[in-house]
Protein backbone atom coordinates (compact mmCIF):
# COMPACT_ATOMS: atom_id res chain seq x y z
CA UNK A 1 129.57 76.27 -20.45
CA UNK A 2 130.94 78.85 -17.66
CA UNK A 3 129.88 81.45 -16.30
CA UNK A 4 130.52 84.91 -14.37
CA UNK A 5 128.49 86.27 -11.71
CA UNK A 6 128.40 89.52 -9.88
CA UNK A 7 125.46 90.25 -6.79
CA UNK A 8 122.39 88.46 -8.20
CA UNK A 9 123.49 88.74 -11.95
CA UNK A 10 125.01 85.94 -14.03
CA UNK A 11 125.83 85.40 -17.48
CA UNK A 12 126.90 82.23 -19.49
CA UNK A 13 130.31 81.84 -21.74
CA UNK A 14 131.93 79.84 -23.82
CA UNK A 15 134.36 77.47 -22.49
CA UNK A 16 138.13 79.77 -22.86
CA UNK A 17 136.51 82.95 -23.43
CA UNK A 18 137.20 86.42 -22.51
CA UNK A 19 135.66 88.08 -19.52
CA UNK A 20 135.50 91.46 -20.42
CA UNK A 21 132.40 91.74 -22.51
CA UNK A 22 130.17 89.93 -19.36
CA UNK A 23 131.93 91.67 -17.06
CA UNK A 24 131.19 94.79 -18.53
CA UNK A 25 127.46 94.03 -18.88
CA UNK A 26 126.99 92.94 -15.06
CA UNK A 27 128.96 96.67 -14.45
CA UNK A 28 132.22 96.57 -13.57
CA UNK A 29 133.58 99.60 -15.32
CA UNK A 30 136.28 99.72 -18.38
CA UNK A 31 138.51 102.86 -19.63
CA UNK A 32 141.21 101.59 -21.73
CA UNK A 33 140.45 98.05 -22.42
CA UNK A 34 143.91 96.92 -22.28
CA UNK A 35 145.46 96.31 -18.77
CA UNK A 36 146.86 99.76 -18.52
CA UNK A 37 144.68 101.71 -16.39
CA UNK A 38 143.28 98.95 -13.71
CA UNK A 39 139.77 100.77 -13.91
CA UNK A 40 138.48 97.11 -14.29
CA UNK A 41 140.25 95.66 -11.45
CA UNK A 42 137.88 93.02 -9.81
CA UNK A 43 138.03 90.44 -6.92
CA UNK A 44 137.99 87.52 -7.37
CA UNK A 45 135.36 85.80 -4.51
CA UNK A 46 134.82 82.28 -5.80
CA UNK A 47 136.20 80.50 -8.48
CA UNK A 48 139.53 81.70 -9.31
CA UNK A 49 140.66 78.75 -10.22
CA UNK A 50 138.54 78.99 -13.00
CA UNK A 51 140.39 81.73 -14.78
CA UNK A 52 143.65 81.76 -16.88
CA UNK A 53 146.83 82.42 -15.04
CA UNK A 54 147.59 85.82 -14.22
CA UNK A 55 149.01 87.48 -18.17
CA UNK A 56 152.39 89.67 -18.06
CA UNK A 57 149.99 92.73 -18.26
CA UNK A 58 148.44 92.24 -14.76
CA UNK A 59 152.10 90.95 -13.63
CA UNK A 60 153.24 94.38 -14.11
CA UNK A 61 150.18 95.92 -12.90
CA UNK A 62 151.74 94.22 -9.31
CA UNK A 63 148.75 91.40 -9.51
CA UNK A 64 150.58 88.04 -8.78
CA UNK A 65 148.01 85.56 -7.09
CA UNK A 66 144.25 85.09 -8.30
CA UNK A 67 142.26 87.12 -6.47
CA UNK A 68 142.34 90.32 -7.79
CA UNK A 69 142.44 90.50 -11.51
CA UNK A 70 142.28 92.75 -14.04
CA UNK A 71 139.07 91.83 -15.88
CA UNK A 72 140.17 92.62 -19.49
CA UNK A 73 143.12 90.46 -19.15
CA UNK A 74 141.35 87.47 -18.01
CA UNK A 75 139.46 84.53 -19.83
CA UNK A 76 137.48 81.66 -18.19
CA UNK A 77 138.18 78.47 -18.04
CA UNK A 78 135.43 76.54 -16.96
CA UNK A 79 132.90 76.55 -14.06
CA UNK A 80 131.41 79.80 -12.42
CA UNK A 81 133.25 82.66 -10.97
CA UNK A 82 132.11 85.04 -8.67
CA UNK A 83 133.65 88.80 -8.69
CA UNK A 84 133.17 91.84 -7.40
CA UNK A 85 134.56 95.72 -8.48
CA UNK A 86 137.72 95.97 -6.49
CA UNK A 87 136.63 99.68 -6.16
């Protein structure tokens, strides 16, 4: 089981899941869902390595190492991760 954590907040996933849905719940905003508008752009403060690779979506967004990601684009591995609104 992994999880996702932002502040004091944390919320279990499944094992490959999207992040979207928890990060949305802990409060990082969303607008179009679909690694357009980079209103859900997070950091990334523990655990990166613990998410997929950075998708061709945030690749053209200009995000090309780990730490920030786009959180609609990403899905967890394993492990906890620990993120923050990049705004």
């Amino acid at each position: 089981m992994a999880s996702i954590s932002l502040g004091d907040n944390k919320i279990e996933l499944a094992d490959g899941s999207e992040i979207k849905d928890a990060a949305e719940t802990l409060g990082i905003p969303f607008s179009c869902k679909d690694g357009v508008c980079g209103t859900c752009l997070i950091k990334v403060k523990e655990g990166k390595e613990n998410l997929s690779a950075p998708n061709n979506k945030e690749k053209e967004f200009g995000l090309t190492d780990k730490s920030e990601r786009l959180a609609c684009q990403c899905k967890i591995k394993s492990g906890n991760v620990k993120i923050e609104s990049a705004y």
